[in-house]
C-alpha atoms as a PDB file:
ATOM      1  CA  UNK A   1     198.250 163.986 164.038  1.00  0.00           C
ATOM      2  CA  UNK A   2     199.020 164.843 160.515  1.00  0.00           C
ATOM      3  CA  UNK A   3     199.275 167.973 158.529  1.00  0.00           C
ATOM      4  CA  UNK A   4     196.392 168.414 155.838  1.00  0.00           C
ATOM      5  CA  UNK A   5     197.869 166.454 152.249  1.00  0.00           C
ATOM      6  CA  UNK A   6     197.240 168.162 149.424  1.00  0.00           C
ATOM      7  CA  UNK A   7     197.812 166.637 145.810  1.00  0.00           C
ATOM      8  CA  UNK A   8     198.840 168.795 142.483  1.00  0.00           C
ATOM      9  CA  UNK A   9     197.961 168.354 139.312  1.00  0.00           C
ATOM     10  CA  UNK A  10     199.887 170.741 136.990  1.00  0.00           C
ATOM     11  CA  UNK A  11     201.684 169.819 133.651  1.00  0.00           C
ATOM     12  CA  UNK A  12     203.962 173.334 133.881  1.00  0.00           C
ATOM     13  CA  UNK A  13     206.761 171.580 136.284  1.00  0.00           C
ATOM     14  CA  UNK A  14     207.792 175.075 137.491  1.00  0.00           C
ATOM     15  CA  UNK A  15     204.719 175.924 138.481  1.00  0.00           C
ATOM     16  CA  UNK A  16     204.111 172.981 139.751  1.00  0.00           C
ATOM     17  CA  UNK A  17     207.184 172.780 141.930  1.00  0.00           C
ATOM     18  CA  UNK A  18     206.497 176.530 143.252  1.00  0.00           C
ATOM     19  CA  UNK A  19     203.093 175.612 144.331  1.00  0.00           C
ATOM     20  CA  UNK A  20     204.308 172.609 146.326  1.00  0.00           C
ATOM     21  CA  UNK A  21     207.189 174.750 147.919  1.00  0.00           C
ATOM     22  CA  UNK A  22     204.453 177.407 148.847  1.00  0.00           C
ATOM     23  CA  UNK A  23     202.167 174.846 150.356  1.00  0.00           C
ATOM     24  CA  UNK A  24     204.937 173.307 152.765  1.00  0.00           C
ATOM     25  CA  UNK A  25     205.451 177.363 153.601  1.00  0.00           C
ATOM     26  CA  UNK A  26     202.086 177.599 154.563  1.00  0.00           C
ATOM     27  CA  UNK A  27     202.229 174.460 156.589  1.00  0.00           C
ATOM     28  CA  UNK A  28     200.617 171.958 154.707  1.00  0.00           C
ATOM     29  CA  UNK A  29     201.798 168.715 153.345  1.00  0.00           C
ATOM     30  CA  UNK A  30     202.458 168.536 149.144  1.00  0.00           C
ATOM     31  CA  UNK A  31     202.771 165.385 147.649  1.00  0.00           C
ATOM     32  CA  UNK A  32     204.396 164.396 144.170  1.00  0.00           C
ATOM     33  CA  UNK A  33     203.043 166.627 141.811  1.00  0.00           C
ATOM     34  CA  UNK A  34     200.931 164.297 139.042  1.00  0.00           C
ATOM     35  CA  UNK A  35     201.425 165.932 135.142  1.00  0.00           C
ATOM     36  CA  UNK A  36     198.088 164.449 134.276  1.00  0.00           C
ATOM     37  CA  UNK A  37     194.830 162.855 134.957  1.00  0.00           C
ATOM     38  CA  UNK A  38     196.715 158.594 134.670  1.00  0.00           C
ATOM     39  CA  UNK A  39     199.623 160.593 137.316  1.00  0.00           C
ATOM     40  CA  UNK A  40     196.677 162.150 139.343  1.00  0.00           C
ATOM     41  CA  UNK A  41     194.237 159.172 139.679  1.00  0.00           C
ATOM     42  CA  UNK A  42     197.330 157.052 140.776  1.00  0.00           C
ATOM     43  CA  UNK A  43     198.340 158.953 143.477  1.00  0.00           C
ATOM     44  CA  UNK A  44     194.764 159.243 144.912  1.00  0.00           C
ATOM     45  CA  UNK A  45     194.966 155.828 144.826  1.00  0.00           C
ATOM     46  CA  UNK A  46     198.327 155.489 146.697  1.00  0.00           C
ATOM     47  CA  UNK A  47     198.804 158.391 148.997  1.00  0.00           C
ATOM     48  CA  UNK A  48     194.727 159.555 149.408  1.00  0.00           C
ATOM     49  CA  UNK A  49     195.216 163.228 149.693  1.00  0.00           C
ATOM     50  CA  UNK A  50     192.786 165.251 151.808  1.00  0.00           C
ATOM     51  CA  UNK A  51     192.564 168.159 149.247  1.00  0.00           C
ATOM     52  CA  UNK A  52     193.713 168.644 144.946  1.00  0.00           C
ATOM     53  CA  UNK A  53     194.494 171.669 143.059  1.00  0.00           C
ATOM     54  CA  UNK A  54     193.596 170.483 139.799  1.00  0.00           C
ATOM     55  CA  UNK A  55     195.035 172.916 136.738  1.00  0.00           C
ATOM     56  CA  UNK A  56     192.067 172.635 134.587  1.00  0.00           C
ATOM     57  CA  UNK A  57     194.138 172.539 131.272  1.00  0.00           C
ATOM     58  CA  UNK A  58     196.484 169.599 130.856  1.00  0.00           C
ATOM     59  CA  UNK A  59     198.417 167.942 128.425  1.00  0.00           C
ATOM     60  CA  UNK A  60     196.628 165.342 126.908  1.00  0.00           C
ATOM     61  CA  UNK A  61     192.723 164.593 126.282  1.00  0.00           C
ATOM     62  CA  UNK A  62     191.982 164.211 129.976  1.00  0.00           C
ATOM     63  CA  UNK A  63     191.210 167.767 131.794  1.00  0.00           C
ATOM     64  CA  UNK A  64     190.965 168.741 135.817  1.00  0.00           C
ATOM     65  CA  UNK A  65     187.790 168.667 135.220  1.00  0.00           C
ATOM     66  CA  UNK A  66     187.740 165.233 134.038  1.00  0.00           C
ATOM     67  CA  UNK A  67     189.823 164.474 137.403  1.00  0.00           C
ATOM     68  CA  UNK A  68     187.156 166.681 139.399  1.00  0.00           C
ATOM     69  CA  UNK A  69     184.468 164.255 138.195  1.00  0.00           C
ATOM     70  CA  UNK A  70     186.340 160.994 138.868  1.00  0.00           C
ATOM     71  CA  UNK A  71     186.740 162.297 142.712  1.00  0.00           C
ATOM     72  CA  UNK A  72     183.639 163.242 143.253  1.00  0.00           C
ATOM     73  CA  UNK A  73     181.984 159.811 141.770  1.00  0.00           C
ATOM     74  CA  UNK A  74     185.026 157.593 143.590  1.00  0.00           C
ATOM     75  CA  UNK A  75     186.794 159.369 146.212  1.00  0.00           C
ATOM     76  CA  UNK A  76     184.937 162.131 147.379  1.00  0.00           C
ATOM     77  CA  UNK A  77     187.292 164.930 148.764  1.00  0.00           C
ATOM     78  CA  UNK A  78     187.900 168.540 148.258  1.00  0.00           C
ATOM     79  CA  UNK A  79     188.887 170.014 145.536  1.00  0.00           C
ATOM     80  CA  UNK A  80     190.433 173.212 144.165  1.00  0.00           C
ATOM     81  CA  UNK A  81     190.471 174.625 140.401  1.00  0.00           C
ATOM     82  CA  UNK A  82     193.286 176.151 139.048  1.00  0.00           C
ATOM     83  CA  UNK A  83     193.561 177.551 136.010  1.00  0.00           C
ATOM     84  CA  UNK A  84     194.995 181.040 134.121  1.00  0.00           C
ATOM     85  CA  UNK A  85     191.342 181.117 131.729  1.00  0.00           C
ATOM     86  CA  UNK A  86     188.613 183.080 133.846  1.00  0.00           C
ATOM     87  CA  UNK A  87     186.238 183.344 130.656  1.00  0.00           C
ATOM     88  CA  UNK A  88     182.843 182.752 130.807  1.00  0.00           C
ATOM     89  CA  UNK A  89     183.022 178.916 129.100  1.00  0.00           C
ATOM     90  CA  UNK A  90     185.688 177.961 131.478  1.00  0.00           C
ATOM     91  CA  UNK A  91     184.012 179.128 134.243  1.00  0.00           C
ATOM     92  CA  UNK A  92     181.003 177.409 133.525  1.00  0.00           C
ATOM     93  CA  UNK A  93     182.603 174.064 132.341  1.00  0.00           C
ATOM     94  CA  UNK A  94     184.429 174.125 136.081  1.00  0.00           C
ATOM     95  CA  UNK A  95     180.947 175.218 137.845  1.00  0.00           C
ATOM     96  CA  UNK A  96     178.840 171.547 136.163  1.00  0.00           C
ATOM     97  CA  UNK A  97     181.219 169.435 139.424  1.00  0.00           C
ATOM     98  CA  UNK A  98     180.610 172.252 141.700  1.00  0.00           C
ATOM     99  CA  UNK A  99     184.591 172.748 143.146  1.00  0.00           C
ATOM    100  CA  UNK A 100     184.202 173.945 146.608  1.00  0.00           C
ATOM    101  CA  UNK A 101     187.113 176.502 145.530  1.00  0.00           C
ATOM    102  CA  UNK A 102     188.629 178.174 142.541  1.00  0.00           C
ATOM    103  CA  UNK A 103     191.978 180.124 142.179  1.00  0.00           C
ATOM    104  CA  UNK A 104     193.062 181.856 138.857  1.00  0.00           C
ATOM    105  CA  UNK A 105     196.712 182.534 138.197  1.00  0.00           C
ATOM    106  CA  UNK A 106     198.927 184.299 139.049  1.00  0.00           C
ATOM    107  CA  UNK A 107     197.641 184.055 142.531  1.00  0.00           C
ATOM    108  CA  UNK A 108     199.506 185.392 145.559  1.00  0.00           C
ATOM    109  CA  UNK A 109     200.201 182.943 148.642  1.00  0.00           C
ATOM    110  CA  UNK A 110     197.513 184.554 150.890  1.00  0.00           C
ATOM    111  CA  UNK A 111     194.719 183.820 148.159  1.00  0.00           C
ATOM    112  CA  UNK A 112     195.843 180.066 148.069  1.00  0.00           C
ATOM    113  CA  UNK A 113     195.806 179.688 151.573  1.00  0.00           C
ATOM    114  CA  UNK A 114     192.245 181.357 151.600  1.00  0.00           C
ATOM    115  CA  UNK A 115     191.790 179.005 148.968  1.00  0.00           C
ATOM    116  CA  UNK A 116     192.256 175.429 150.491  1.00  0.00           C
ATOM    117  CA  UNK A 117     190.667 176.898 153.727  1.00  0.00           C
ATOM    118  CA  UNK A 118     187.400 177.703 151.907  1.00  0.00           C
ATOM    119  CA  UNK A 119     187.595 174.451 150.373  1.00  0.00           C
ATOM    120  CA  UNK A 120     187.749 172.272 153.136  1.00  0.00           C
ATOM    121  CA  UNK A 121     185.278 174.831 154.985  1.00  0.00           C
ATOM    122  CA  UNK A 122     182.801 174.182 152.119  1.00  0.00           C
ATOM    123  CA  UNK A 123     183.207 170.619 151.217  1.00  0.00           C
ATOM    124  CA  UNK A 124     182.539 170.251 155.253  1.00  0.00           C
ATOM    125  CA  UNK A 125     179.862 172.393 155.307  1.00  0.00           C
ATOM    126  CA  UNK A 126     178.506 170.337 152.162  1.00  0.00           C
ATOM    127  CA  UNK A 127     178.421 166.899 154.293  1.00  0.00           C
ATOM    128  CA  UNK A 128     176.759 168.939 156.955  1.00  0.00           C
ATOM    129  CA  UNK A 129     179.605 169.213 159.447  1.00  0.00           C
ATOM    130  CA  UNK A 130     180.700 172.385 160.024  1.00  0.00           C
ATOM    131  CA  UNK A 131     181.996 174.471 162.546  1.00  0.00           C
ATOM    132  CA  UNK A 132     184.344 177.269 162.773  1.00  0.00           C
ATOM    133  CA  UNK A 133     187.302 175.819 164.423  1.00  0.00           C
ATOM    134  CA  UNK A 134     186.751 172.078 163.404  1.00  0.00           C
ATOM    135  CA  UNK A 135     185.497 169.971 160.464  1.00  0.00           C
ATOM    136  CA  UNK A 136     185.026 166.522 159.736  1.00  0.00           C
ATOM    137  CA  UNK A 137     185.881 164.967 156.336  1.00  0.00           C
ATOM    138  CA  UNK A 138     185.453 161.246 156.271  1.00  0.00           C
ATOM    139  CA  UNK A 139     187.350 159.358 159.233  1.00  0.00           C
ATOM    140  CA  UNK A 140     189.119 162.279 160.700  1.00  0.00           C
ATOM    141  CA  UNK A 141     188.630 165.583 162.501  1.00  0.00           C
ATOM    142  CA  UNK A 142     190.255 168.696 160.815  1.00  0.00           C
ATOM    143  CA  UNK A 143     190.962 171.505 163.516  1.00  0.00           C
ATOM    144  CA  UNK A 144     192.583 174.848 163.556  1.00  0.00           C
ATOM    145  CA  UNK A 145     196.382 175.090 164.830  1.00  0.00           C
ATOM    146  CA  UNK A 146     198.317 178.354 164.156  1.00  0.00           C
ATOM    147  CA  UNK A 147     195.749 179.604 161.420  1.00  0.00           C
ATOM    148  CA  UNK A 148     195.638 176.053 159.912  1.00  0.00           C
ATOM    149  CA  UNK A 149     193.607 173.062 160.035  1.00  0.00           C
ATOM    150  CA  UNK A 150     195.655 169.865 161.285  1.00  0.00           C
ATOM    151  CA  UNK A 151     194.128 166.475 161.114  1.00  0.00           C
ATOM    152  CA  UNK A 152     193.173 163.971 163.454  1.00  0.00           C
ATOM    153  CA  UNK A 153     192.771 160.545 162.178  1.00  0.00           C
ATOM    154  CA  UNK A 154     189.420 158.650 163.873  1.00  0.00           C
ATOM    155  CA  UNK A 155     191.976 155.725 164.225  1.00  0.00           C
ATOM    156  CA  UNK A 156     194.526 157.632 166.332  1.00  0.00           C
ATOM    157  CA  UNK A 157     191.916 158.726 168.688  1.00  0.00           C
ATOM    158  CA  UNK A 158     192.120 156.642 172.300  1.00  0.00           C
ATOM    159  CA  UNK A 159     188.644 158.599 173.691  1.00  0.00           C
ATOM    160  CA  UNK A 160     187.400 161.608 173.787  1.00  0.00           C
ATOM    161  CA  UNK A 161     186.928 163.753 177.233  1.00  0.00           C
ATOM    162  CA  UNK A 162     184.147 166.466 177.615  1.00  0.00           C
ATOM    163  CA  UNK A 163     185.802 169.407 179.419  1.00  0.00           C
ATOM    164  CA  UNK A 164     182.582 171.509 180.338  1.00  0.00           C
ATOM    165  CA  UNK A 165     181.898 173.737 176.830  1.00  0.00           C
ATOM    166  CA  UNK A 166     185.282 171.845 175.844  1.00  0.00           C
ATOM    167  CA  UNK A 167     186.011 168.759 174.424  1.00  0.00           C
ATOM    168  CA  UNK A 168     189.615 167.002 175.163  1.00  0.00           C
ATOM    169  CA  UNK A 169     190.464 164.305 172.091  1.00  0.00           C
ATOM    170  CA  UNK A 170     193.442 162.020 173.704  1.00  0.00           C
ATOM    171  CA  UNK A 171     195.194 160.367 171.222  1.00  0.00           C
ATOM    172  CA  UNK A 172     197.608 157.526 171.115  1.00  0.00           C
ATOM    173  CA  UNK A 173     200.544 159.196 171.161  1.00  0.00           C
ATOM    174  CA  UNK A 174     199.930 161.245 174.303  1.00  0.00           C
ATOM    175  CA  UNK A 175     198.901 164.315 172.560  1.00  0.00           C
ATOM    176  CA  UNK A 176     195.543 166.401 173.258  1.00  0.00           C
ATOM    177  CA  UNK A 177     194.038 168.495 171.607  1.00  0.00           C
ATOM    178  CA  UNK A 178     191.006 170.555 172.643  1.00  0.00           C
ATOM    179  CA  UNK A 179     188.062 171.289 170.460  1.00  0.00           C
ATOM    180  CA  UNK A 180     184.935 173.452 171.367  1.00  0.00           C
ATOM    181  CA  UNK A 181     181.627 171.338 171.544  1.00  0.00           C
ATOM    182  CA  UNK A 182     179.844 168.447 173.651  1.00  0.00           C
ATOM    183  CA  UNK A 183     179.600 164.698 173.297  1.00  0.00           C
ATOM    184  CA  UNK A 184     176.287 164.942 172.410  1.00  0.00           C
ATOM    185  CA  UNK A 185     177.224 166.705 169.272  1.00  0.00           C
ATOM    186  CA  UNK A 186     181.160 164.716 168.469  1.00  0.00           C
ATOM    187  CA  UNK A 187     179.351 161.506 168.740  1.00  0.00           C
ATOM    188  CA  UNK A 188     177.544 161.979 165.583  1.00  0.00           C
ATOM    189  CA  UNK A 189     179.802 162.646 163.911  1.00  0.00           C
ATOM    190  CA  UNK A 190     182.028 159.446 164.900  1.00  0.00           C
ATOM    191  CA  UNK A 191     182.157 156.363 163.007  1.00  0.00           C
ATOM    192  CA  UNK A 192     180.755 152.712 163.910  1.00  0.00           C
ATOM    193  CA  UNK A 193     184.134 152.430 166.287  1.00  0.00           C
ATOM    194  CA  UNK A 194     183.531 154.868 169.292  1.00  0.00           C
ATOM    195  CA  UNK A 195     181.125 154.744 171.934  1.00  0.00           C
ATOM    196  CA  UNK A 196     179.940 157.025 174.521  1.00  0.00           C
ATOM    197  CA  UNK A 197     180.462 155.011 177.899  1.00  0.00           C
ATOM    198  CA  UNK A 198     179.698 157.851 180.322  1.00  0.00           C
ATOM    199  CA  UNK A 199     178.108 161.265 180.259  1.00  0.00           C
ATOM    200  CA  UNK A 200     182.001 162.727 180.140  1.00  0.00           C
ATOM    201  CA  UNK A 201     183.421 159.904 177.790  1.00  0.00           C
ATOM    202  CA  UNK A 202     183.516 158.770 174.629  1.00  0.00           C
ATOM    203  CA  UNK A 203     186.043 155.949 173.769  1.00  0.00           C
ATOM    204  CA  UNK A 204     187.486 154.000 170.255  1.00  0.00           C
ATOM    205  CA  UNK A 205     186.903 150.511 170.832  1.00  0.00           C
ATOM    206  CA  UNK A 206     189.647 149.498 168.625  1.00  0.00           C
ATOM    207  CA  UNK A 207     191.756 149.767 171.982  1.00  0.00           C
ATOM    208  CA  UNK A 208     188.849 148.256 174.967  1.00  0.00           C
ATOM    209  CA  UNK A 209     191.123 146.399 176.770  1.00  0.00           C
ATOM    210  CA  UNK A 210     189.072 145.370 179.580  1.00  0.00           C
ATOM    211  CA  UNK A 211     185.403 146.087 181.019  1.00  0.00           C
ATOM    212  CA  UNK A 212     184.187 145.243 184.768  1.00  0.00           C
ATOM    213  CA  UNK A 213     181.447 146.670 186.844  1.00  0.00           C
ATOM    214  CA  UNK A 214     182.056 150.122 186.677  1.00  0.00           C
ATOM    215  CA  UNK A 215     185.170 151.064 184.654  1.00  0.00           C
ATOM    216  CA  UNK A 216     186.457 149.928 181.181  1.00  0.00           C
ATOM    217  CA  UNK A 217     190.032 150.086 180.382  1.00  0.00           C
ATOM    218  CA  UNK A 218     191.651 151.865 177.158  1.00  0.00           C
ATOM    219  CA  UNK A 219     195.070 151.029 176.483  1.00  0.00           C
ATOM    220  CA  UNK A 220     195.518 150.803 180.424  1.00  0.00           C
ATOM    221  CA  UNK A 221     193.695 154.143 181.086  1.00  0.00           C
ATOM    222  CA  UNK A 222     190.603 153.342 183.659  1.00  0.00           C
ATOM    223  CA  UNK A 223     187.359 155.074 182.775  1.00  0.00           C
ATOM    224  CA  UNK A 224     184.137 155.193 184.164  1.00  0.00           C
ATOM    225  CA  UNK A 225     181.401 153.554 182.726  1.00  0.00           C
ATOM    226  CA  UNK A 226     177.745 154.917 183.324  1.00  0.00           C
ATOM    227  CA  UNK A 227     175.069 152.414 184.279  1.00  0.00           C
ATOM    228  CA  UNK A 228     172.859 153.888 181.269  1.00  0.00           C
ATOM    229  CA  UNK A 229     175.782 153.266 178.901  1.00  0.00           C
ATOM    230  CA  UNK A 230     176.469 149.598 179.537  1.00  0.00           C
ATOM    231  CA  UNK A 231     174.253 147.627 177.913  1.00  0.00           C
ATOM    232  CA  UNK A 232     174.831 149.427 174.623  1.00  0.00           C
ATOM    233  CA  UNK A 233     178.304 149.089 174.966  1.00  0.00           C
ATOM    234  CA  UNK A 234     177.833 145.382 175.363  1.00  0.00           C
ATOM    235  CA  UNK A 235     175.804 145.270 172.981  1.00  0.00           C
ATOM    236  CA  UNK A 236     177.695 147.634 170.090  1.00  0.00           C
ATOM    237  CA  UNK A 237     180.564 145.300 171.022  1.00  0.00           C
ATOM    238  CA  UNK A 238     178.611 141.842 169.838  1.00  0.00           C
ATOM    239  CA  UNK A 239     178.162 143.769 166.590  1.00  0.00           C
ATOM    240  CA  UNK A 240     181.656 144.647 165.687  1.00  0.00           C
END
């Protein structure tokens, strides 16, 4: 489990350092700051943040906007504009790469937490999955904890448990977490790695230890396989 990692771009140090400080505050994970768009794209490339706040005017030719455009063609994650110019041009400029949120300074610390949690809602809601109290943004669930979404990487995820209305994700190190919503619905949104095994089950095959008549083993848990479920298991597990 993993707190959501947010990059900043912002060439004002100050500002920049304040807006990291806040962000641990609210719970969140700051990285490095980056002073510029060579700064920013590196850091993408090294720590891959889940969110930016991208100051749309920085030193040198590049702009956020120029970094806006480079994430949405390479990396594809959410973004947020920031930026102390709410005129008309601006606005427009910022509106052509369609930032799922935008925050004009000075801004207090409740309007950037509203910020990044519109963001991620919208940027979810863009790749069609969306619900209240969980999101999905490439390999990893995002759900609420104390006001704020967590994450859940797909590849720390041992199976997944339907608990009547409930879902329980087991992960590797022992934790659980519930989530609201059946297997019919998680499984879609899973990646090439998990398979549903029995109508109360969905496992990551990464860690399929062992599989016999009726039960397949997941780093030595024992669970039930249904009869329906077997010969796509077998055969998902020729294709990986």
């Amino acid at each position: 489990m993993n707190t959501v990692k947010i990059l900043v771009v912002e060439d004002e140090i100050i500002i920049a350092d304040h807006l990291c400080d806040t962000l641990n505050d609210l719970g969140y994970e700051a990285l490095e700051p980056a002073i510029n768009y060579t700064e920013a794209i590196t850091m993408i490339e090294a720590e891959k943040p889940d969110l930016a706040i991208l100051d749309i005017q920085l030193s040198g030719r590049k702009t956020g906007i120029d970094i806006a455009e480079k994430i949405r063609k390479d990396y594809d994650f959410p973004f947020i504009f920031l930026t102390s110019n709410s005129d008309p041009l601006t606005v427009s400029e910022a509106k052509k790469v369609m930032p799922p949120a935008y925050l004009v300074k000075p801004f207090t610390k409740d309007e950037l937490y509203t910020s990044i949690e519109i963001a991620l809602y919208n940027y979810s809601k863009r790749v069609g999955e969306v619900d209240e109290e969980e999101l999905i943004i490439k390999d990893a669930f995002f759900i609420k904890d104390k006001n704020i979404f967590i994450k859940l990487r797909f590849e720390e995820i041992l199976f997944i448990k339907s608990e009547h209305v409930y879902a329980e994700i087991q992960l590797k190190n022992n934790q659980k977490h519930v989530i609201r919503g059946n297997l019919n619905k998680i499984i879609t949104k899973l990646n090439q790695k998990f398979a549903r095994v029995h109508r109360s089950y969905i496992v990551n095959l990464d860690y399929l230890e062992q599989i016999d008549h009726n039960t397949i083993v997941i780093e030595k848990q024992p669970i039930p396989i249904g009869k329906k479920y077997k010969e796509d298991l077998l055969g998902k597990i020729n294709l990986l």
